[in-house]
Protein backbone atom coordinates (compact mmCIF):
# COMPACT_ATOMS: atom_id res chain seq x y z
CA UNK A 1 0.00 0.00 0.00
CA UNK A 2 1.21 3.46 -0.85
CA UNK A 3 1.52 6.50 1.44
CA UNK A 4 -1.28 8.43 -0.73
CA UNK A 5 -3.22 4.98 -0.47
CA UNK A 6 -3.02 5.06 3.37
CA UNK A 7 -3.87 8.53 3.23
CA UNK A 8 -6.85 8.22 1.56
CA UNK A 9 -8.36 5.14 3.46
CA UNK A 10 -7.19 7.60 7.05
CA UNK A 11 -9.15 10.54 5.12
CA UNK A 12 -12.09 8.68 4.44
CA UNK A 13 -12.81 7.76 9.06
CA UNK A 14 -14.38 9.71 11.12
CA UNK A 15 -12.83 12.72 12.35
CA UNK A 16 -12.81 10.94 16.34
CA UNK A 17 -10.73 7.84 14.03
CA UNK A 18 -8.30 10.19 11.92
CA UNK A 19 -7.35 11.96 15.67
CA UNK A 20 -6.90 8.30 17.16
CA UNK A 21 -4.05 7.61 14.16
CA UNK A 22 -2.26 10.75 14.04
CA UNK A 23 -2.43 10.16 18.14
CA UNK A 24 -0.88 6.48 17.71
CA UNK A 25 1.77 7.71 15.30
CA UNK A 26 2.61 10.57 17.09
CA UNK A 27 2.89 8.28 19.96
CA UNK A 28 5.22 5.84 18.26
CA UNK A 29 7.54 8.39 16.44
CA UNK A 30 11.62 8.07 18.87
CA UNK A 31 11.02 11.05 21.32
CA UNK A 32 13.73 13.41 19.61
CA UNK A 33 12.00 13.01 16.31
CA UNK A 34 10.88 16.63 14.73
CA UNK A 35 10.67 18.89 18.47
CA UNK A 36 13.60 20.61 18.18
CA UNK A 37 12.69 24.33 17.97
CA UNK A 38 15.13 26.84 16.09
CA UNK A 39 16.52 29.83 17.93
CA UNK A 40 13.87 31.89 16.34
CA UNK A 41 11.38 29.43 17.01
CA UNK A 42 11.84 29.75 21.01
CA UNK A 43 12.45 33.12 20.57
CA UNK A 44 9.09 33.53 18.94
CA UNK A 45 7.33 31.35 21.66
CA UNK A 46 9.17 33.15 24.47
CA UNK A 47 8.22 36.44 23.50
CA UNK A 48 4.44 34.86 23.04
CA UNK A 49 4.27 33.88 26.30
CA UNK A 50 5.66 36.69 27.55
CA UNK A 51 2.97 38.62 25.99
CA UNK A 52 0.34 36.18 27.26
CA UNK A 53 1.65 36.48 30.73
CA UNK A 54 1.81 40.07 30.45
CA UNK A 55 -2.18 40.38 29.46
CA UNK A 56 -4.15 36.98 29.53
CA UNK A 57 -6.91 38.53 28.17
CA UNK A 58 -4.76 38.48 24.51
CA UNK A 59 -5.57 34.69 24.45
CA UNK A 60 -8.64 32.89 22.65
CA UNK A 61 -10.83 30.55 23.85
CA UNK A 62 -10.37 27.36 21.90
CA UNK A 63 -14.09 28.26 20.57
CA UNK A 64 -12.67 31.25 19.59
CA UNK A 65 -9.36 29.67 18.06
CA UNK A 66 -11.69 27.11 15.53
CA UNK A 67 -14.55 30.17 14.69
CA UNK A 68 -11.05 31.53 13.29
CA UNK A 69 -10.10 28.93 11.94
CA UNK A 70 -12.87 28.08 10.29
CA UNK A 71 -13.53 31.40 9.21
CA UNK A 72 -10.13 31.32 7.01
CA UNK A 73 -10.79 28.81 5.94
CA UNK A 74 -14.11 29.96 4.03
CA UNK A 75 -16.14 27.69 6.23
């Protein structure tokens, strides 16, 4: 079976399913794999939570965060 294959057949469960496999690859992947920020990256994330921390009220509810999402989305 191919990769686009797989991807299809993962496409084609329920949203709850899809979640469940990117869960129990995510799970399986060696724990070094693909989380090592760049300098800017933490930089970026430092100065986000600094900003956070700094005025909570900045933040979106995760309602909020998937209206937005949705909404650039054209959905």
């Amino acid at each position: 079976m191919t990769i686009e294959q797989v991807l299809n057949y993962i496409s084609a469960l329920p949203p709850s399913d899809q979640l469940r496999v990117v869960q129990e690859i995510w799970d399986r992947l060696p724990k070094e794999v693909g989380t090592d920020l760049s300098s800017a990256q933490q930089a970026e994330l430092d100065c986000r939570w600094a900003d956070y921390k700094a005025d909570p009220s900045t933040a979106l509810t995760e309602d909020e965060f998937r209206e937005r999402i949705r909404n650039a989305r054209g959905r």
